[in-house]
Protein backbone atom coordinates (compact mmCIF):
# COMPACT_ATOMS: atom_id res chain seq x y z
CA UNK A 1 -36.13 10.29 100.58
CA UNK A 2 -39.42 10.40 98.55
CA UNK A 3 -37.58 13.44 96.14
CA UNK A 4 -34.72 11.25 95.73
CA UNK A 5 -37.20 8.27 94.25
CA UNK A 6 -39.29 10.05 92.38
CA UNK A 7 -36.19 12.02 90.68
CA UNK A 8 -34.75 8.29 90.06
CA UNK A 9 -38.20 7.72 88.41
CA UNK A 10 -38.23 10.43 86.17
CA UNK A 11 -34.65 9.45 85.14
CA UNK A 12 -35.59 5.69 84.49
CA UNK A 13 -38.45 7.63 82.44
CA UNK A 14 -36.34 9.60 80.26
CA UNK A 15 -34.11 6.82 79.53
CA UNK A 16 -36.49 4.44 78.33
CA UNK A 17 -38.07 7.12 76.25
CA UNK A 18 -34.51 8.22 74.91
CA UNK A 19 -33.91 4.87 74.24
CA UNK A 20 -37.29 3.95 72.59
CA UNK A 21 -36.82 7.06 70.22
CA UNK A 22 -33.18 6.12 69.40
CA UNK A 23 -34.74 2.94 68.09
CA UNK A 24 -37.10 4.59 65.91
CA UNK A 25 -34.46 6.91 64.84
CA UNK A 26 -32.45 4.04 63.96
CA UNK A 27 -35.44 2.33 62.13
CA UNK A 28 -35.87 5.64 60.10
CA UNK A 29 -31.87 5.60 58.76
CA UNK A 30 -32.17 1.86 57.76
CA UNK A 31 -35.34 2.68 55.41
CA UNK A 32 -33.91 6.11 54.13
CA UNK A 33 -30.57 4.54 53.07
CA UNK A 34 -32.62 1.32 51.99
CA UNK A 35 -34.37 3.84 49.32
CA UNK A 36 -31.05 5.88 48.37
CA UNK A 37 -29.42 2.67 47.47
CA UNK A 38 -32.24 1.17 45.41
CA UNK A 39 -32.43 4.87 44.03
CA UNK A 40 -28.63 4.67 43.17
CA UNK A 41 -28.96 1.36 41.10
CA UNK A 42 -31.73 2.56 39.30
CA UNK A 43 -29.96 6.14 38.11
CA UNK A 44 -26.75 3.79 37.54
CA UNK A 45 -28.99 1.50 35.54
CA UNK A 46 -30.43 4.76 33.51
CA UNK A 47 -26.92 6.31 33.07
CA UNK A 48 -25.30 2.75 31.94
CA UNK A 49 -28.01 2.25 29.35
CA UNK A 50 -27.70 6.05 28.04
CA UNK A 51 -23.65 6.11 27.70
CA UNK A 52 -24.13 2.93 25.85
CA UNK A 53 -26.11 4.14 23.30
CA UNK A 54 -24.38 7.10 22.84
CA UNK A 55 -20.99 4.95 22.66
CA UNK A 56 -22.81 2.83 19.87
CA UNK A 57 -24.03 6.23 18.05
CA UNK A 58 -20.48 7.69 18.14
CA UNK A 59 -18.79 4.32 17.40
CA UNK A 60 -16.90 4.66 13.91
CA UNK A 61 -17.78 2.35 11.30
CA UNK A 62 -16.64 -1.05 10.81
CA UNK A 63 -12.85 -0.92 9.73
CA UNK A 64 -12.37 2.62 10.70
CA UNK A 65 -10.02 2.76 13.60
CA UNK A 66 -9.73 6.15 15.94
CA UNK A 67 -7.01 5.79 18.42
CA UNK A 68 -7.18 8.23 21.54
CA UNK A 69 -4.77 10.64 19.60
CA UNK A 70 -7.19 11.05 16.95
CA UNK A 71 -5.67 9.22 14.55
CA UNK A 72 -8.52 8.29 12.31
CA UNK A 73 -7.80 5.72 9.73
CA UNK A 74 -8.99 2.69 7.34
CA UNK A 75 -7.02 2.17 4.91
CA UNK A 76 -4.14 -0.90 4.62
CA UNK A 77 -1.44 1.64 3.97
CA UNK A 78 -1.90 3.32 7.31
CA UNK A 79 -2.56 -0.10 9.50
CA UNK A 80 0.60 -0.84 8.27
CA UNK A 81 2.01 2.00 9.61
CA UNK A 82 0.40 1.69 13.24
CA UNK A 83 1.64 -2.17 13.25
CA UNK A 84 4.96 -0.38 12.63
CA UNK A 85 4.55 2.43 15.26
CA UNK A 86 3.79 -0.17 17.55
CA UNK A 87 6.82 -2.11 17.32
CA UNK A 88 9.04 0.84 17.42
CA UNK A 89 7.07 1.51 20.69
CA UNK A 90 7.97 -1.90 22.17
CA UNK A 91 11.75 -1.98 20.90
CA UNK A 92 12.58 2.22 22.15
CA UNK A 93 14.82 2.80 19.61
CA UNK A 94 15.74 5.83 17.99
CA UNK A 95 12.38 6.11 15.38
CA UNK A 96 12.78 9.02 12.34
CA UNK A 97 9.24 9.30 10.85
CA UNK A 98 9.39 10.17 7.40
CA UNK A 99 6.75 12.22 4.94
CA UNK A 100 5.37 15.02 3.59
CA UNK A 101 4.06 17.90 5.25
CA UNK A 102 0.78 17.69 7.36
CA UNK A 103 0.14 13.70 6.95
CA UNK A 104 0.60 13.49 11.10
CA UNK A 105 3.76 12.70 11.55
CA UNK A 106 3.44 13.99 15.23
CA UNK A 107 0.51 12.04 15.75
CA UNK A 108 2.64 8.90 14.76
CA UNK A 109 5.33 10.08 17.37
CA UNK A 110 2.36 10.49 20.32
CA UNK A 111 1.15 7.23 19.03
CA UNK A 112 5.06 5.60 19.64
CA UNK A 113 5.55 6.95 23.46
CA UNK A 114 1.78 6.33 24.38
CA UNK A 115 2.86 2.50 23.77
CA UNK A 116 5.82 2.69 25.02
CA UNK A 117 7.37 2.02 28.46
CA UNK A 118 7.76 5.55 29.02
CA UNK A 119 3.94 6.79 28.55
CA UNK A 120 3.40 7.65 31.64
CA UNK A 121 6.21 10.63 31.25
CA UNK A 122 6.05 13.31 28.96
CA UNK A 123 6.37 13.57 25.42
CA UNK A 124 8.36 17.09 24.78
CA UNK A 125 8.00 18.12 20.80
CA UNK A 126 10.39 20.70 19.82
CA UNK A 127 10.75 22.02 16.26
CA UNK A 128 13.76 22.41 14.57
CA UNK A 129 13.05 24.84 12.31
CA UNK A 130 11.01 27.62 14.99
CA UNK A 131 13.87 28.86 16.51
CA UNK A 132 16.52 31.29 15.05
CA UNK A 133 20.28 30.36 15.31
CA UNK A 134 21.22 32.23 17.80
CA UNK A 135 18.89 30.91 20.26
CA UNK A 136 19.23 27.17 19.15
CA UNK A 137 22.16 25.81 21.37
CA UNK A 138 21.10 27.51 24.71
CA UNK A 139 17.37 26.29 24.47
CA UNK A 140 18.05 23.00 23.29
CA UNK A 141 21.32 22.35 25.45
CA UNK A 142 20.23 24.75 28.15
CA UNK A 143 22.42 27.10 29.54
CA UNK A 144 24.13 29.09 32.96
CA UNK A 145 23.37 31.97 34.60
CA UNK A 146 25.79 34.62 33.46
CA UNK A 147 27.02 32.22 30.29
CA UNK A 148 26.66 35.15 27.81
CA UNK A 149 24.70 38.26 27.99
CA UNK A 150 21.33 37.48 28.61
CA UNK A 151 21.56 34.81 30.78
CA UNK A 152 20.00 35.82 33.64
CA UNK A 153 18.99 32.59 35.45
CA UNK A 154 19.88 28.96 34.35
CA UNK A 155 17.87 27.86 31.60
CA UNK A 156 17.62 23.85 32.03
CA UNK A 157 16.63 23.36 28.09
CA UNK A 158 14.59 20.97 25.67
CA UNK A 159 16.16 18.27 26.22
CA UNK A 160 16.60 18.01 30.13
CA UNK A 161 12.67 18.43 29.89
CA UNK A 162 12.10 15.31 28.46
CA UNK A 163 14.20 13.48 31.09
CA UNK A 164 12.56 9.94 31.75
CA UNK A 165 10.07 10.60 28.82
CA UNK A 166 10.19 10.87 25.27
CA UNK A 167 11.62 14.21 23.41
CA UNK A 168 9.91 14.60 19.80
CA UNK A 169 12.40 16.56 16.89
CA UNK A 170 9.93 17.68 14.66
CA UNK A 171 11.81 19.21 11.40
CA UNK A 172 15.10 17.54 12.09
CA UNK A 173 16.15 18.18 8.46
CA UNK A 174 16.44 21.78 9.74
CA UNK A 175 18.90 21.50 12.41
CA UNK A 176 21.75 24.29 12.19
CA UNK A 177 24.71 22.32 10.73
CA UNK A 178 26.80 23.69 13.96
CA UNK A 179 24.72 22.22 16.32
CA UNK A 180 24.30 18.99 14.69
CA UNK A 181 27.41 17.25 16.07
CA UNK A 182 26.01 17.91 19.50
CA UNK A 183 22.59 16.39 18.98
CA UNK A 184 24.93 13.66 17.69
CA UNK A 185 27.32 12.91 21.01
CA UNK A 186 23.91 13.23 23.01
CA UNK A 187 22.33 10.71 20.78
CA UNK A 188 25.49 8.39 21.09
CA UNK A 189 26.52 8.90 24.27
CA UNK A 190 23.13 10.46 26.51
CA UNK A 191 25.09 13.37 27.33
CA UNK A 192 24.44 16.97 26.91
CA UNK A 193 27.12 20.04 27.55
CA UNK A 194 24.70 23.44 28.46
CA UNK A 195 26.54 26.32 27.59
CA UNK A 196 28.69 28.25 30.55
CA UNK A 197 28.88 24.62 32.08
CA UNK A 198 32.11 22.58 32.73
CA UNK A 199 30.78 19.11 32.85
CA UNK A 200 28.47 17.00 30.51
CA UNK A 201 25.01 15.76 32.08
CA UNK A 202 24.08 12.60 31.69
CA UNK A 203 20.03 12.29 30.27
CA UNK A 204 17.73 9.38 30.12
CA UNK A 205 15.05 10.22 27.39
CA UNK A 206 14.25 8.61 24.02
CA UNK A 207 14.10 10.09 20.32
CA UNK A 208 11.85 10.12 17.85
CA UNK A 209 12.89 12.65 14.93
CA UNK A 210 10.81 14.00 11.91
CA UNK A 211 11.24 15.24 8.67
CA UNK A 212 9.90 16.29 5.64
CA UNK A 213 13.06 16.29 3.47
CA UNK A 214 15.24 13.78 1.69
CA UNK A 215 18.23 13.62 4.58
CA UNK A 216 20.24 11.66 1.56
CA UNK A 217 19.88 14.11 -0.82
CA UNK A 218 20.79 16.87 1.97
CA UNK A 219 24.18 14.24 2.90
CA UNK A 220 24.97 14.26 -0.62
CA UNK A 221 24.39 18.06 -0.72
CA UNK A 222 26.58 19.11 2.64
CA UNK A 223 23.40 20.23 4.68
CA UNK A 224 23.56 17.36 7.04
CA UNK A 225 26.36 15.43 8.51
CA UNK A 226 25.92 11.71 7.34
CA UNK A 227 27.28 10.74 10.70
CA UNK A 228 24.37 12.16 12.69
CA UNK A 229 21.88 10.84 9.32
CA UNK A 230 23.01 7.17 10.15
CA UNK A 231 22.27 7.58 13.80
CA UNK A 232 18.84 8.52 12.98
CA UNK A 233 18.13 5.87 10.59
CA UNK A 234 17.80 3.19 12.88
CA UNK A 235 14.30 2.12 12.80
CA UNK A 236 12.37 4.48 9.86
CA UNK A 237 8.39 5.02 9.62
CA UNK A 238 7.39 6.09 6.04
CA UNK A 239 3.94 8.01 6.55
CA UNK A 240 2.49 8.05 3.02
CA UNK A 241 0.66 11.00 2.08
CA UNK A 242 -2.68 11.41 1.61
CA UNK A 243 -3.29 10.68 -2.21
CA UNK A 244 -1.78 7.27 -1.38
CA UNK A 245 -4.38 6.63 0.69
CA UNK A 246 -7.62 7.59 -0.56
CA UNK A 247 -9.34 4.93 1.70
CA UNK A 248 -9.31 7.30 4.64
CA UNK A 249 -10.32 10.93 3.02
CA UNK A 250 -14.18 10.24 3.63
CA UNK A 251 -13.45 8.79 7.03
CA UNK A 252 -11.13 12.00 8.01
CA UNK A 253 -13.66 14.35 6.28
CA UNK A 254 -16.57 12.52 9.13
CA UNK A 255 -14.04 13.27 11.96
CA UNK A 256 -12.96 16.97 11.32
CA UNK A 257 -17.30 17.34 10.38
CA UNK A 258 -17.82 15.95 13.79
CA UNK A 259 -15.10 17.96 15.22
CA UNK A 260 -15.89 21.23 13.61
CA UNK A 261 -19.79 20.98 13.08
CA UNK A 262 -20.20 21.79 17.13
CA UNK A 263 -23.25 19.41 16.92
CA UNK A 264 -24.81 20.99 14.20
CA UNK A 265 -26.06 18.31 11.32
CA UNK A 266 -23.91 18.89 8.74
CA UNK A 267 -23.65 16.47 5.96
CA UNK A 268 -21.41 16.25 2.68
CA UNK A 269 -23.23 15.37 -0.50
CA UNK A 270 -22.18 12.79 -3.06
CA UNK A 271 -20.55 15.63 -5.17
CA UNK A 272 -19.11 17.19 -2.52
CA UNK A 273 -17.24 13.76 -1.54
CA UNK A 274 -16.17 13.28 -5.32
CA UNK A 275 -14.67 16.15 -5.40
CA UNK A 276 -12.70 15.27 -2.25
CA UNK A 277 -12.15 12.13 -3.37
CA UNK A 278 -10.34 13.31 -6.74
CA UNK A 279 -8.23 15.96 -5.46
CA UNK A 280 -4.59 15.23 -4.96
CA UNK A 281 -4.10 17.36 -1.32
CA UNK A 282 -0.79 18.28 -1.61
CA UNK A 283 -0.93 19.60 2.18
CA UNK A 284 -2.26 16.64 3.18
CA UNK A 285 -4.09 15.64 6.24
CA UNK A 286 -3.60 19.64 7.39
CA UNK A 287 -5.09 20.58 4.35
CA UNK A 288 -8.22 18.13 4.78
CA UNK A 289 -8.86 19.33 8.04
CA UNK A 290 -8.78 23.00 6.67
CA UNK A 291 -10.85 22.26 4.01
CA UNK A 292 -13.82 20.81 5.83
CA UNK A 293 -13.68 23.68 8.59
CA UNK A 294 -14.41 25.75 6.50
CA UNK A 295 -17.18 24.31 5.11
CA UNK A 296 -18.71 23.61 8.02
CA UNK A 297 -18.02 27.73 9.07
CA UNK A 298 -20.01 28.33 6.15
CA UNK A 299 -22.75 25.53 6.24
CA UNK A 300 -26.37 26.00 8.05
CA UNK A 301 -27.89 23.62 10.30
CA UNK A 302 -28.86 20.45 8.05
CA UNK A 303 -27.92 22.31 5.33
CA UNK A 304 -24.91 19.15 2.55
CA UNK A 305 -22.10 20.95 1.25
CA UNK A 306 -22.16 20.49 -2.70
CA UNK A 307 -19.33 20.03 -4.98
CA UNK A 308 -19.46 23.39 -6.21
CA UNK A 309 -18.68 24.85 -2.66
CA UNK A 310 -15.58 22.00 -2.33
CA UNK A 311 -14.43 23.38 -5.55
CA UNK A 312 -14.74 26.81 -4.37
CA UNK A 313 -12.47 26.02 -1.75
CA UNK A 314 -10.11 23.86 -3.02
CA UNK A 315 -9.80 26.48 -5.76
CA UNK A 316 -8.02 29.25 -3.89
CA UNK A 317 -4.23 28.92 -3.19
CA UNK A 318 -2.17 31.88 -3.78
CA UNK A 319 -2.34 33.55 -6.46
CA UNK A 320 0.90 33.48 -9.20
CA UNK A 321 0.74 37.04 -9.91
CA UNK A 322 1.57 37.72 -5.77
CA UNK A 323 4.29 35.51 -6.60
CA UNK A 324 5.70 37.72 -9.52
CA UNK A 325 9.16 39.70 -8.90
CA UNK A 326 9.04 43.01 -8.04
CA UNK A 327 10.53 45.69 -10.75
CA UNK A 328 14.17 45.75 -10.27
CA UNK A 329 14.30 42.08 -9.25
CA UNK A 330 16.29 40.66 -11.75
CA UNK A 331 16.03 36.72 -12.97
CA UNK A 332 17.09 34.65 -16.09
CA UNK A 333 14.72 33.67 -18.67
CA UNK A 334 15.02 30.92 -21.79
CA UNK A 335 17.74 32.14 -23.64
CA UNK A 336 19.11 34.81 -21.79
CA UNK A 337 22.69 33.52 -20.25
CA UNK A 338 24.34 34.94 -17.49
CA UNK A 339 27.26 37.50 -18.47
CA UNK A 340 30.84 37.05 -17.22
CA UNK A 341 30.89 40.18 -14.91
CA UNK A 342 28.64 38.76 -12.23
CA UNK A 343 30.34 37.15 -9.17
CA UNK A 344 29.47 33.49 -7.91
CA UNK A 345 26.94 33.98 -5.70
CA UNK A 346 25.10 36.98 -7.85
CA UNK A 347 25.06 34.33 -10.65
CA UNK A 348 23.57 31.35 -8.27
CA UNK A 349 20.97 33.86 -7.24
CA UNK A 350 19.71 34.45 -10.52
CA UNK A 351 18.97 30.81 -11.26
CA UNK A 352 17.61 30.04 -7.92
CA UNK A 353 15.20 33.04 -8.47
CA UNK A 354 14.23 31.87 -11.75
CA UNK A 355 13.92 28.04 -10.73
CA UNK A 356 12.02 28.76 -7.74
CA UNK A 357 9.70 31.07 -9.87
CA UNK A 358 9.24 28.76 -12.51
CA UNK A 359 8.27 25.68 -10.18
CA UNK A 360 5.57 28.25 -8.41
CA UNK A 361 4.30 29.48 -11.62
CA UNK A 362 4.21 25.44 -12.92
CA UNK A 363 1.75 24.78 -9.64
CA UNK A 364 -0.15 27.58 -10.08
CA UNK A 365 1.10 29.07 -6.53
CA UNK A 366 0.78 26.26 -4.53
CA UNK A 367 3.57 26.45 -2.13
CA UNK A 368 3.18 22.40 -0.90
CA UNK A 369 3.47 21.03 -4.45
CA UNK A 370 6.39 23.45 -5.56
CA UNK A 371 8.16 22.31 -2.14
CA UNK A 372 8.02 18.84 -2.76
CA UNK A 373 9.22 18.80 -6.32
CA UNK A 374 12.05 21.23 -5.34
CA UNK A 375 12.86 18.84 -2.04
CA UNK A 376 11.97 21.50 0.46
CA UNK A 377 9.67 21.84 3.62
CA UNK A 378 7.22 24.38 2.54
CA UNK A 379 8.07 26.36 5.34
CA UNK A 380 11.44 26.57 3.96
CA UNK A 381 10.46 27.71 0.23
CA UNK A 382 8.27 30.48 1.89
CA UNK A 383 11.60 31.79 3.81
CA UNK A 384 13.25 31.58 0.29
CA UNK A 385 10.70 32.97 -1.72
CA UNK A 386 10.58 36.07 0.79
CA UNK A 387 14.43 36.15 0.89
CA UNK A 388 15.14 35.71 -3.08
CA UNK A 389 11.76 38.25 -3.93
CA UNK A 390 11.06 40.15 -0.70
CA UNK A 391 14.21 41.29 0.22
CA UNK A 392 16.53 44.49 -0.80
CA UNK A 393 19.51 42.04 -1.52
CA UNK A 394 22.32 42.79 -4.20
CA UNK A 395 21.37 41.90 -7.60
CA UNK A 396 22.54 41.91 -11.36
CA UNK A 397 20.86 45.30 -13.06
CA UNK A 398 19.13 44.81 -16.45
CA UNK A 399 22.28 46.11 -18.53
CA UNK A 400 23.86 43.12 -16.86
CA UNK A 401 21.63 40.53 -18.29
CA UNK A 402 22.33 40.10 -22.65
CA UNK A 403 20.56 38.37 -24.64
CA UNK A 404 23.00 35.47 -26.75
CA UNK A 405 23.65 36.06 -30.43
């Protein structure tokens, strides 16, 4: 009997003692997460105060507006073009974006589905102009399993990919004239036909198409069916090029520096931005952002690009004589006619050798400024400079060519 009371006093012991510590225990968690919180609004406090100065350092200047696309911009021309963008966004029409090469046209496009209703899908850009013939149909369309040799597994194809989103034609001046009536019955009637398959599919995506080209001047000319050009021309974005919009070179040239300089300081000096300011950047945009990665590759730490090394740069496009014929390539010069034993297309050659030649030679070899004068991409004049110089193709030998009495 005494055993049993003493072991029931040793248990009350323990108990209060276990119950005495859990109370100091408890007391010891109530301070420590007392101090982690005050310590937590003080290193919130720190961190709040840091990210806003370094979101007032990277802050662009006044008027100088950087959407999350990087499109960097001041000048009226281009706000224009955003107030545009934005209510081509809001309507989701069918948007073509016109303008020369490498003044953003994609970034326009981005711009349109990020304020659209469909921004939370994806924006698919295809180009027109990467893929050879062949191929076209079957990864644009999409295709069977066992369709044509090849076809190994279904191939679903550009456009199913951009179901529920946006799908981007980038070059759409280069669509294959074959395959430009089926663009057209999928942009009339949201339908698509895959090749090997027996019944349309129905898609729900919008378009936004590109180009570089004059589509009239291509209606006119039989390279583009003015059935599918009206379609497009529904709501039309003119992106003006670069030397239309001077207002925004220095501003571009402080994004690429801050893009390209990796944090070095890299500044450009006031001869270096004349120089920028005066040329006419036939590439544009592209070209800019070439341009100043370069100089920053080049620059030291600290160290202000001067005009000299802008003209250096700007100075080196290729040269005319890599341009020149090879011996044996024959072409027409002032006064020399074309003689009557040549067939059609050995005659049409000859010109469009010598007119392709003489626009390169005029621009001194710059491929962007001979493109636009001869109303090509200048992706497309390099395929016909290397076709009409480059290639082994038949063509009139010098006792062919006469000189006229």
């Amino acid at each position: 009997m005494e055993t049993t009371l003493a072991s029931l006093r040793s248990a009350l012991e323990i108990v209060r003692l276990g119950d005495r510590q859990a109370r100091e225990v408890n007391l010891h968690l109530q301070e420590l997460a007392s101090q982690l919180k005050a310590l937590s609004h003080s290193h919130q406090d720190a961190s709040q105060s840091a990210f806003g100065e370094t979101a007032a350092r990277i802050r662009p200047p006044p008027g100088v507006t950087t959407q999350k696309n990087q499109l960097v911009y001041c000048s009226a021309a281009m706000r224009e073009v955003v107030a545009m963008a934005s209510r081509a966004a809001a309507s989701g029409v069918i948007t073509l974006i016109t303008g020369e090469t490498g003044v953003g046209k994609e970034l326009i496009a981005r711009l349109i589905h990020l304020r659209g209703a469909r921004s939370g899908a994806l924006l698919v850009p295809f180009n027109c102009a990467a893929l050879p013939k062949d191929l076209f149909e079957s990864f644009f369309f999409g295709h069977k399993r066992g369709s044509f040799t090849g076809a190994t597994r279904d191939q679903g194809g550009v456009i199913r990919a951009a179901a529920g989103g946006t799908l981007f034609l980038d070059e759409i001046g280069e669509l294959p004239l074959d395959v430009q009536p089926k663009l057209l019955r999928f942009l009339q009637e949201g339908e698509i036909h895959p090749v090997g398959q027996a019944c349309p599919i129905r898609i729900d995506t919008r378009v936004i198409a590109s180009t570089n080209r004059r589509l009239q001047s291509d209606v006119l000319a039989g390279r583009f069916r003015a059935d599918l050009f009206y379609r497009l021309n529904v709501l039309v974005i003119n992106l003006p090029p670069l030397r239309e919009r001077r207002d925004d070179i220095l501003v571009l040239c402080d994004h690429f520096i801050e893009k390209y300089a990796f944090g070095r300081a890299i500044q450009l000096s006031p001869g270096a931005k004349a120089c920028l300011m005066e040329y006419d950047w036939p590439g544009n945009v592209r070209e800019l952002s070439n341009i100043v990665q370069r100089l920053c590759a080049m620059a030291d730490d600290g160290q202000a690009p001067s005009g000299a090394d802008v003209r250096r740069e700007l100075s080196s496009p290729v040269e005319v004589s890599q341009l020149l014929p090879r011996a044996g390539d024959q072409i027409l010069r002032p006064g020399v006619s074309i003689p009557p034993g040549l067939t059609l297309s050995e005659a049409v050659g000859m010109l469009e050798r010598q007119h392709v030649l003489d626009t390169l030679t005029r621009h001194g070899g710059n491929f962007a400024r001979a493109a636009r004068d001869l109303g090509l991409s200048t992706f497309g004049l390099r395929k016909k400079h290397l076709r009409l110089f480059a290639t082994g193709a038949k063509q009139a030998t010098p006792r062919n060519i006469h000189q006229p009495e």
